[in-house]
C-alpha atoms as a PDB file:
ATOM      1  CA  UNK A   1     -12.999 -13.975   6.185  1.00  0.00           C
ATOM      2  CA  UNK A   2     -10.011 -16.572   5.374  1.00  0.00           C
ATOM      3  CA  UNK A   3     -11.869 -17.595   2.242  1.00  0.00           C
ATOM      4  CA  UNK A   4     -12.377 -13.972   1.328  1.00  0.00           C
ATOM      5  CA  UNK A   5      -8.693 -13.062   1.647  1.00  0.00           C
ATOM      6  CA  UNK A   6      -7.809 -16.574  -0.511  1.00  0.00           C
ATOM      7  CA  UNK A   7     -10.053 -15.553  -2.806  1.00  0.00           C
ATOM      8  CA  UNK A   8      -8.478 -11.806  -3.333  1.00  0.00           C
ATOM      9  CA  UNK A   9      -4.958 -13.498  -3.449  1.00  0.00           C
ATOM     10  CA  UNK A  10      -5.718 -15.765  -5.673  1.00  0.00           C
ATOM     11  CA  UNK A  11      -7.084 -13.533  -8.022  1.00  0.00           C
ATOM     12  CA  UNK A  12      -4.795 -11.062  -7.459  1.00  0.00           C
ATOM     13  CA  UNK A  13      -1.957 -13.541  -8.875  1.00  0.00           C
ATOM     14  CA  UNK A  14      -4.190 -14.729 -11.499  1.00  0.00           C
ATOM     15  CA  UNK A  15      -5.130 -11.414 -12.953  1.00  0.00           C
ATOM     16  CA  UNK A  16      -2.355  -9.008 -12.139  1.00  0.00           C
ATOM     17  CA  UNK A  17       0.845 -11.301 -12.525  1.00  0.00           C
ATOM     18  CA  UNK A  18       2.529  -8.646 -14.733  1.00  0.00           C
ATOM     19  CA  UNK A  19       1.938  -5.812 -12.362  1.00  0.00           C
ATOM     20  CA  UNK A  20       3.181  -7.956  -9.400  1.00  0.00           C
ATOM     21  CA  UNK A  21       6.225  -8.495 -11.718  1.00  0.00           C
ATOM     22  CA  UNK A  22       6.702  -4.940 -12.125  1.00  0.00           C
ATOM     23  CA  UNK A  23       7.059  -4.138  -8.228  1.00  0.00           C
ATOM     24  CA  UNK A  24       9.057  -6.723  -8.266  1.00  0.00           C
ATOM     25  CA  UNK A  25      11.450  -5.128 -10.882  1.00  0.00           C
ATOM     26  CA  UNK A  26      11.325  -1.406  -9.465  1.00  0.00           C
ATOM     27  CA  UNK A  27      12.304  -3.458  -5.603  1.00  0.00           C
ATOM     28  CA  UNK A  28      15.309  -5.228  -7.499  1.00  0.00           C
ATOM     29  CA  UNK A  29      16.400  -1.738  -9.025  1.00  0.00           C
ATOM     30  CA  UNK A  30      16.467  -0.305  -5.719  1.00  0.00           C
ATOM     31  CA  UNK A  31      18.375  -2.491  -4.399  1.00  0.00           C
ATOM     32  CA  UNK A  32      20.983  -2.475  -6.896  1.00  0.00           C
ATOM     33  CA  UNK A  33      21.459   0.830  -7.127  1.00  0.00           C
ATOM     34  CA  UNK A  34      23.024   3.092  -4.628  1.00  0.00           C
ATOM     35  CA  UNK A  35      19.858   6.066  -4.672  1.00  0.00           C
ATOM     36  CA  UNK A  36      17.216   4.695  -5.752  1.00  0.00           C
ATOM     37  CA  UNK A  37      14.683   4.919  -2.818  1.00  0.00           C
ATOM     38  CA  UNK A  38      11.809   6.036  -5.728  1.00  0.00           C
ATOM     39  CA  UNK A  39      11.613   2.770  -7.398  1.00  0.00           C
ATOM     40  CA  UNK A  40      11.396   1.069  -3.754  1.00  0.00           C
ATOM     41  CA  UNK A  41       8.728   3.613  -3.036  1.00  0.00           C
ATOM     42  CA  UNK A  42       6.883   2.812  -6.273  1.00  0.00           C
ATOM     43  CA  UNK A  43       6.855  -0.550  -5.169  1.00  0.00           C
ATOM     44  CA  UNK A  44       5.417  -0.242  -2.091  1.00  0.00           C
ATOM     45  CA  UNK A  45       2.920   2.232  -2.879  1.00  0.00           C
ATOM     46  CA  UNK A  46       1.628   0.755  -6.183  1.00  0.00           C
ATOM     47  CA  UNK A  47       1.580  -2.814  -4.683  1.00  0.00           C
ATOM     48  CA  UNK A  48      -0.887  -1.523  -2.001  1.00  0.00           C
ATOM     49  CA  UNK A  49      -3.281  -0.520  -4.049  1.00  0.00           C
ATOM     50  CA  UNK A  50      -3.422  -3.658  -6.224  1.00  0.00           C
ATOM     51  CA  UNK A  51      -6.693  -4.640  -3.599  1.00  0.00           C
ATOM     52  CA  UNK A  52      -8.664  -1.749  -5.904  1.00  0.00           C
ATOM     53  CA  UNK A  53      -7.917  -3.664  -9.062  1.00  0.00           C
ATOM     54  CA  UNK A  54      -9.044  -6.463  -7.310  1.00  0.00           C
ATOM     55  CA  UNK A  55     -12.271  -4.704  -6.819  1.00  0.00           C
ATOM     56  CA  UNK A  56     -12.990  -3.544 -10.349  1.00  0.00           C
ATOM     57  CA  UNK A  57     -12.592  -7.039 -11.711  1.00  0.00           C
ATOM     58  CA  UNK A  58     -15.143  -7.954  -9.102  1.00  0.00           C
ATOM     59  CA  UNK A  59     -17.262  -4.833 -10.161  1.00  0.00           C
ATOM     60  CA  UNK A  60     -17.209  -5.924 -13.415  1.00  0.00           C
ATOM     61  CA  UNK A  61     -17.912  -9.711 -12.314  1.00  0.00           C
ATOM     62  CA  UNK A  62     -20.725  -9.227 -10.176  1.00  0.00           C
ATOM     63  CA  UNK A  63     -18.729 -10.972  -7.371  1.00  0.00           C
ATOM     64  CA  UNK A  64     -20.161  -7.671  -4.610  1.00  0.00           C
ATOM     65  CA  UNK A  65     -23.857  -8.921  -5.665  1.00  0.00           C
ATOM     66  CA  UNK A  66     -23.257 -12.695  -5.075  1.00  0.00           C
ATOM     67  CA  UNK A  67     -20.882 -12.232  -2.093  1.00  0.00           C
ATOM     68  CA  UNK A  68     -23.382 -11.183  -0.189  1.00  0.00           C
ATOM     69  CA  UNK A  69     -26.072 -14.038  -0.429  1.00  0.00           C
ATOM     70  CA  UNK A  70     -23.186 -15.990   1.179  1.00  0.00           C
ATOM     71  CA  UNK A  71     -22.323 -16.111   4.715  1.00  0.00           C
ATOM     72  CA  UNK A  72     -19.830 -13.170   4.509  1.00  0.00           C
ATOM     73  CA  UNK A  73     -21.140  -9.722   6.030  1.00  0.00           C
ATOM     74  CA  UNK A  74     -20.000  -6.237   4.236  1.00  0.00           C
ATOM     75  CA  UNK A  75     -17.967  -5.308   6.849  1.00  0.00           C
ATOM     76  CA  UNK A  76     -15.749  -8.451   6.438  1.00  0.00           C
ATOM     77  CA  UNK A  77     -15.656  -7.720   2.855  1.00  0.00           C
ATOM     78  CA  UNK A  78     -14.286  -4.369   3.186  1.00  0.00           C
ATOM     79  CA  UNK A  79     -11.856  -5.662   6.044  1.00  0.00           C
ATOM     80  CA  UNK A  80     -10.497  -8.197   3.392  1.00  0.00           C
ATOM     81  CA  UNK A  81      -9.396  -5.854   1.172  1.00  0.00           C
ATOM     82  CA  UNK A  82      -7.802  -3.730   4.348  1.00  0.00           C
ATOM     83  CA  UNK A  83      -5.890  -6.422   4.770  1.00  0.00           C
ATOM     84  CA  UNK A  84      -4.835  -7.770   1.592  1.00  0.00           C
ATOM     85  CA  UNK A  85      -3.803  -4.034   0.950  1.00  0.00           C
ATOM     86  CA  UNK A  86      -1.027  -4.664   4.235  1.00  0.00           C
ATOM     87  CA  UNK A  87      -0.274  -7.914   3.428  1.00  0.00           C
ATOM     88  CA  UNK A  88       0.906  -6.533  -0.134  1.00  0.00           C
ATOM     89  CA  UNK A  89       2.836  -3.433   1.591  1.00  0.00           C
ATOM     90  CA  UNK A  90       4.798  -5.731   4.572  1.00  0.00           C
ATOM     91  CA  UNK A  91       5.390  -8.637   2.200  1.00  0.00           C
ATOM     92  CA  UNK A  92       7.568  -6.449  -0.282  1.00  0.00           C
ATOM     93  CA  UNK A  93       8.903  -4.757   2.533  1.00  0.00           C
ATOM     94  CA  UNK A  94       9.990  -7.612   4.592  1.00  0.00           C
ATOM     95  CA  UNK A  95      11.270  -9.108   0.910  1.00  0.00           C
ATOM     96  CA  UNK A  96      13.433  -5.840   0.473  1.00  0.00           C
ATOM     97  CA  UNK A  97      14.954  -6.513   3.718  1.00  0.00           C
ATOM     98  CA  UNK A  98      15.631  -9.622   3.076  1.00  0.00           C
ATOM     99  CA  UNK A  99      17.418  -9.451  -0.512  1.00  0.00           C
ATOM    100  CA  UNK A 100      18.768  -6.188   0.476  1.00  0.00           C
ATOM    101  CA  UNK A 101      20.334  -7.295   3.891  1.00  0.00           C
ATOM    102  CA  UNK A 102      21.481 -10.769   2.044  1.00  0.00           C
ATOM    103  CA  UNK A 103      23.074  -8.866  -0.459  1.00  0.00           C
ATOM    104  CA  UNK A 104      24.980  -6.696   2.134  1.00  0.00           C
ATOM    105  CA  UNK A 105      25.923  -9.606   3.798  1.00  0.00           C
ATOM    106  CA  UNK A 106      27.456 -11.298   1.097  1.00  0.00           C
ATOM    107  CA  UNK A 107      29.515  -8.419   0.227  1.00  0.00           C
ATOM    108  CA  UNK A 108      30.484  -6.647   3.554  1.00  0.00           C
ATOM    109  CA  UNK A 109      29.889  -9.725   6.002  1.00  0.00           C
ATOM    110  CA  UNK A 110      27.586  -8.079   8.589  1.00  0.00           C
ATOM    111  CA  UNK A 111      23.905  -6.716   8.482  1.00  0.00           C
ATOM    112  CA  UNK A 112      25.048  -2.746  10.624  1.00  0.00           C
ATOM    113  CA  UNK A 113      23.090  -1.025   7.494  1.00  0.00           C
ATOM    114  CA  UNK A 114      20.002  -3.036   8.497  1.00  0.00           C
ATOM    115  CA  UNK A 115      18.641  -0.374  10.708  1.00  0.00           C
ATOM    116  CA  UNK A 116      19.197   2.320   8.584  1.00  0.00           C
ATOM    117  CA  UNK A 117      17.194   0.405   5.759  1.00  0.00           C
ATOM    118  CA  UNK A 118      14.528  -0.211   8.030  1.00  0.00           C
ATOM    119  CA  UNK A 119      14.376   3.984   9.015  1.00  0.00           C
ATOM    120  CA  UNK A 120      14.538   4.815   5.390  1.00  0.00           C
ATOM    121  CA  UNK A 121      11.536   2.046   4.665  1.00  0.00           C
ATOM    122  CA  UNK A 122       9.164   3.325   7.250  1.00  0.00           C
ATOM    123  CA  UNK A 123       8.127   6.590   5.300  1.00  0.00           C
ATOM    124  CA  UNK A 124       6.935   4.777   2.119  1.00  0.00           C
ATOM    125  CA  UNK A 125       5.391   2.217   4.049  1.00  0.00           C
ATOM    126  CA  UNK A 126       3.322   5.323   5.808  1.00  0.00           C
ATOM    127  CA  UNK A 127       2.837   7.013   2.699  1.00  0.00           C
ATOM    128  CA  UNK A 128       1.341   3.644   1.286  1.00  0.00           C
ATOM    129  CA  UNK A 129      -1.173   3.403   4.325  1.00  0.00           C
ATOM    130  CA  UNK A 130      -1.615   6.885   3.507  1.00  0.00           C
ATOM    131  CA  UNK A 131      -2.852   6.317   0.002  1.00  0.00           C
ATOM    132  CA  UNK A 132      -5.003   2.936   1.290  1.00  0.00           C
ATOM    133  CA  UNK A 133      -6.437   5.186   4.218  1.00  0.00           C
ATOM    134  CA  UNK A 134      -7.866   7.765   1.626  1.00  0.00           C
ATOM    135  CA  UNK A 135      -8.564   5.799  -1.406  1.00  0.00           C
ATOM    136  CA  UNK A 136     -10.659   2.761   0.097  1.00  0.00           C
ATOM    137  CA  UNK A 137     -13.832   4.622   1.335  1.00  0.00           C
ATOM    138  CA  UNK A 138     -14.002   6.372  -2.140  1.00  0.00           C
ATOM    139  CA  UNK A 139     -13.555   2.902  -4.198  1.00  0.00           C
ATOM    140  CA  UNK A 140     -16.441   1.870  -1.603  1.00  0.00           C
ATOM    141  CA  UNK A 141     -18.680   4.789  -2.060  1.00  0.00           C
ATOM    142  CA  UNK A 142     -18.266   4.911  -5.899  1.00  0.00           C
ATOM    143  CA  UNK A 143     -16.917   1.667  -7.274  1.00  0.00           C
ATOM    144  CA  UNK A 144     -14.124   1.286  -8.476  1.00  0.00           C
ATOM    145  CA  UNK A 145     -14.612   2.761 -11.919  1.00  0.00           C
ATOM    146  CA  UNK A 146     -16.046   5.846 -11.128  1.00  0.00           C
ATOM    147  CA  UNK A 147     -13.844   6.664  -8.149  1.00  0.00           C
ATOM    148  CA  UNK A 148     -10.912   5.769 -10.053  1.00  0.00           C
ATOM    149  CA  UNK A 149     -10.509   9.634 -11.291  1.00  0.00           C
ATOM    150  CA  UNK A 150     -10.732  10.976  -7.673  1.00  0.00           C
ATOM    151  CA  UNK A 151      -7.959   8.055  -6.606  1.00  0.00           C
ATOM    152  CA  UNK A 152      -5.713   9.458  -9.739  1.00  0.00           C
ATOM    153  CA  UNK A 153      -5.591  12.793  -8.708  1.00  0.00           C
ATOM    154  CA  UNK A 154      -5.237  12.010  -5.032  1.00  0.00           C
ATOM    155  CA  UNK A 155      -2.055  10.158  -5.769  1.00  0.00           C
ATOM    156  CA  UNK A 156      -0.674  12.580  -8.315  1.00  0.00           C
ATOM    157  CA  UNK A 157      -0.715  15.177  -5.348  1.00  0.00           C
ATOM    158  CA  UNK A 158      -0.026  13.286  -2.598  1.00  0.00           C
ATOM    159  CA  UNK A 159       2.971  11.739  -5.064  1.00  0.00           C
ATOM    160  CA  UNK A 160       3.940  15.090  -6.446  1.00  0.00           C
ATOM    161  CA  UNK A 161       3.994  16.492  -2.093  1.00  0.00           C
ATOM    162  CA  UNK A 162       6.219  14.010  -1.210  1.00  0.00           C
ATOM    163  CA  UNK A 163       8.410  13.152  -4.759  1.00  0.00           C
ATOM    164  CA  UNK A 164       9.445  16.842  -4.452  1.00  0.00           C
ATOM    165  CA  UNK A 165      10.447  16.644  -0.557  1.00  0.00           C
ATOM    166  CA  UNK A 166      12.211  13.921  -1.157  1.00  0.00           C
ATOM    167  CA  UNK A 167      14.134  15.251  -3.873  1.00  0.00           C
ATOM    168  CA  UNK A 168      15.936  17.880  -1.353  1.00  0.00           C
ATOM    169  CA  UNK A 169      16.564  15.009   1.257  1.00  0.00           C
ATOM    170  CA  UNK A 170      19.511  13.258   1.203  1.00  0.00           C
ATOM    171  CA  UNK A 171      17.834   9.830   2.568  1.00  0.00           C
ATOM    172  CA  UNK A 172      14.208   9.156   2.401  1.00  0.00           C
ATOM    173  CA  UNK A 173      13.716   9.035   6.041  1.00  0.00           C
ATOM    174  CA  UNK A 174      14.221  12.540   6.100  1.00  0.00           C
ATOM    175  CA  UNK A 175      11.162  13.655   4.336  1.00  0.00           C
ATOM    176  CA  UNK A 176       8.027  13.903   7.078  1.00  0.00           C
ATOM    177  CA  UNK A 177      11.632  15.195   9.192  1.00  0.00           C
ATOM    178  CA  UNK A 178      11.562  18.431   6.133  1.00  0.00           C
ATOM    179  CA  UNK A 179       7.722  18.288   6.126  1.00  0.00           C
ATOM    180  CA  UNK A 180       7.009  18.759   9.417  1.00  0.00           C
ATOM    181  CA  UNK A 181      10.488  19.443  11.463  1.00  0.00           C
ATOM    182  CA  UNK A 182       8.878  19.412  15.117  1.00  0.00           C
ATOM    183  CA  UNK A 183       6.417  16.685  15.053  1.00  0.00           C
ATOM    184  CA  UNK A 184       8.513  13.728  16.929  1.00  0.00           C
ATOM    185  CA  UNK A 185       8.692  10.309  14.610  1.00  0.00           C
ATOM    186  CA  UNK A 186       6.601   8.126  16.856  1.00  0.00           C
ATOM    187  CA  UNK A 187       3.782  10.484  15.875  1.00  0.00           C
ATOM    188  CA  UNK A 188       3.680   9.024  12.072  1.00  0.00           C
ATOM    189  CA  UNK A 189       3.167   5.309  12.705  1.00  0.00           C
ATOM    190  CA  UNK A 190       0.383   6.057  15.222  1.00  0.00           C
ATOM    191  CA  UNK A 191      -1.392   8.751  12.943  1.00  0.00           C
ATOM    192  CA  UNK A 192      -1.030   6.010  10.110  1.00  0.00           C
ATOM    193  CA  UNK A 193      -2.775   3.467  12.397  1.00  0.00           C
ATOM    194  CA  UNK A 194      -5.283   5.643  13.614  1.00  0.00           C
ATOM    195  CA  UNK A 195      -6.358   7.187   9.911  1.00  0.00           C
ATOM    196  CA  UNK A 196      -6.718   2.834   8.663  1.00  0.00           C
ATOM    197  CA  UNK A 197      -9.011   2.751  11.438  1.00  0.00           C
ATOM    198  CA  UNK A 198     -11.120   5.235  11.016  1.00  0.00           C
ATOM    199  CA  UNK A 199     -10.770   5.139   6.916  1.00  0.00           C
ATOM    200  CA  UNK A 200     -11.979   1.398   7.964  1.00  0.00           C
ATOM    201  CA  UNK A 201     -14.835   2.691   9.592  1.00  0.00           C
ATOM    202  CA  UNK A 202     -16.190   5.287   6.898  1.00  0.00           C
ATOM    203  CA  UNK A 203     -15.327   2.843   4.726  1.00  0.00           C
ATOM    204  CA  UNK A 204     -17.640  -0.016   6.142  1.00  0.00           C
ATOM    205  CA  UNK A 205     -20.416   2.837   6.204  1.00  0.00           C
ATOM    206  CA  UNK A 206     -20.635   4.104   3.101  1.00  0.00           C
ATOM    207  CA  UNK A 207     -20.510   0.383   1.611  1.00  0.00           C
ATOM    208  CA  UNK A 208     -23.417  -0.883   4.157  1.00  0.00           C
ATOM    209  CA  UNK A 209     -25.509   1.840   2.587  1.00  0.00           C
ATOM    210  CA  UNK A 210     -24.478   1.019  -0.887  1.00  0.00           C
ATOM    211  CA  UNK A 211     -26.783  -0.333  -3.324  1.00  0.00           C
ATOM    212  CA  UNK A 212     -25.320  -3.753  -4.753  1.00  0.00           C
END
């Protein structure tokens, strides 16, 4: 599993280096400007589904076909890409925090705004479990060149949904608030962990019973 997850990084830094520096841009944006939560959001979202380019270079590669005549079992190669999908959404959230609360405490002295950052961070990092949740068992049942179309549209929608929501809020922790106004907030982060898991499951399914 370790060398699974070293592997994915390591190509994923290899092979996407100018798409890591564009999240990177989009997080510095955001934190320069005063309402800017989109480019954060961009960040967080796109950088989570960087594991899916990671799979279509190993689609095209071969890597599936080989991978499993070594000691790795399917379902820790679909729990590798789980994870590399959160470590990609908590790194460049915990790396907005910190360049965000440095830069507030360099200029005001204290850290009080750090937790309203951290409110207004935990929608997009639910939306970007969101789009993980839904895309991975259709990147796993169709590869990731033919279930790239399905994965386009998904995120147009669910980005369109939640771009326009946000547009009437004044701070991005209002939007599942405007969404859905009597569901209390401790509901989200358990729905999001509950839809991984079972997105986790279907996903280890439909890939045992995929032809490699």
């Amino acid at each position: 599993m370790k060398g699974l997850i070293i592997k994915d990084l390591y190509e994923l830094i290899k092979q996407c280096r100018f798409v890591l520096l564009l999240c990177l841009i989009y997080m510095i944006i955001s934190i320069m400007g005063e309402s800017s939560t989109f480019f954060l959001a961009f960040a967080i979202v796109f950088i989570s589904m960087l594991p899916i380019t990671v799979m279509a270079y190993d689609e095209k590669s071969k890597w599936d076909s080989y991978a499993i005549t070594m000691p790795y079992t399917r379902k820790e190669m679909v729990l590798s890409k789980y994870i590399l999908s959160l470590i990609g959404i908590f790194s460049m959230s915990i790396l907005y925090l910190i360049l965000r609360g440095g830069t507030f405490l360099i200029i005001d002295g204290n850290l009080s705004m750090l937790p309203e950052m951290i409110t207004s961070m935990l929608p997009m990092i639910l939306v970007a479990i969101l789009f993980s949740s839904v895309n991975f068992p259709i990147i796993f049942k169709f590869g990731a060149e033919k279930g790239r179309l399905a994965m386009i549209i998904l995120c147009a929608l669910v980005g369109g949904i939640f771009g326009a929501t946000a547009a009437g809020a004044e701070e991005s922790g209002d939007i599942f608030v405007r969404i859905f106004p009597s569901i209390p907030n401790i509901v989200y982060p358990i729905a999001a962990v509950v839809l991984l898991m079972v997105s986790f499951l279907i996903s280890v399914k439909v890939y045992e019973k995929r032809e490699l």
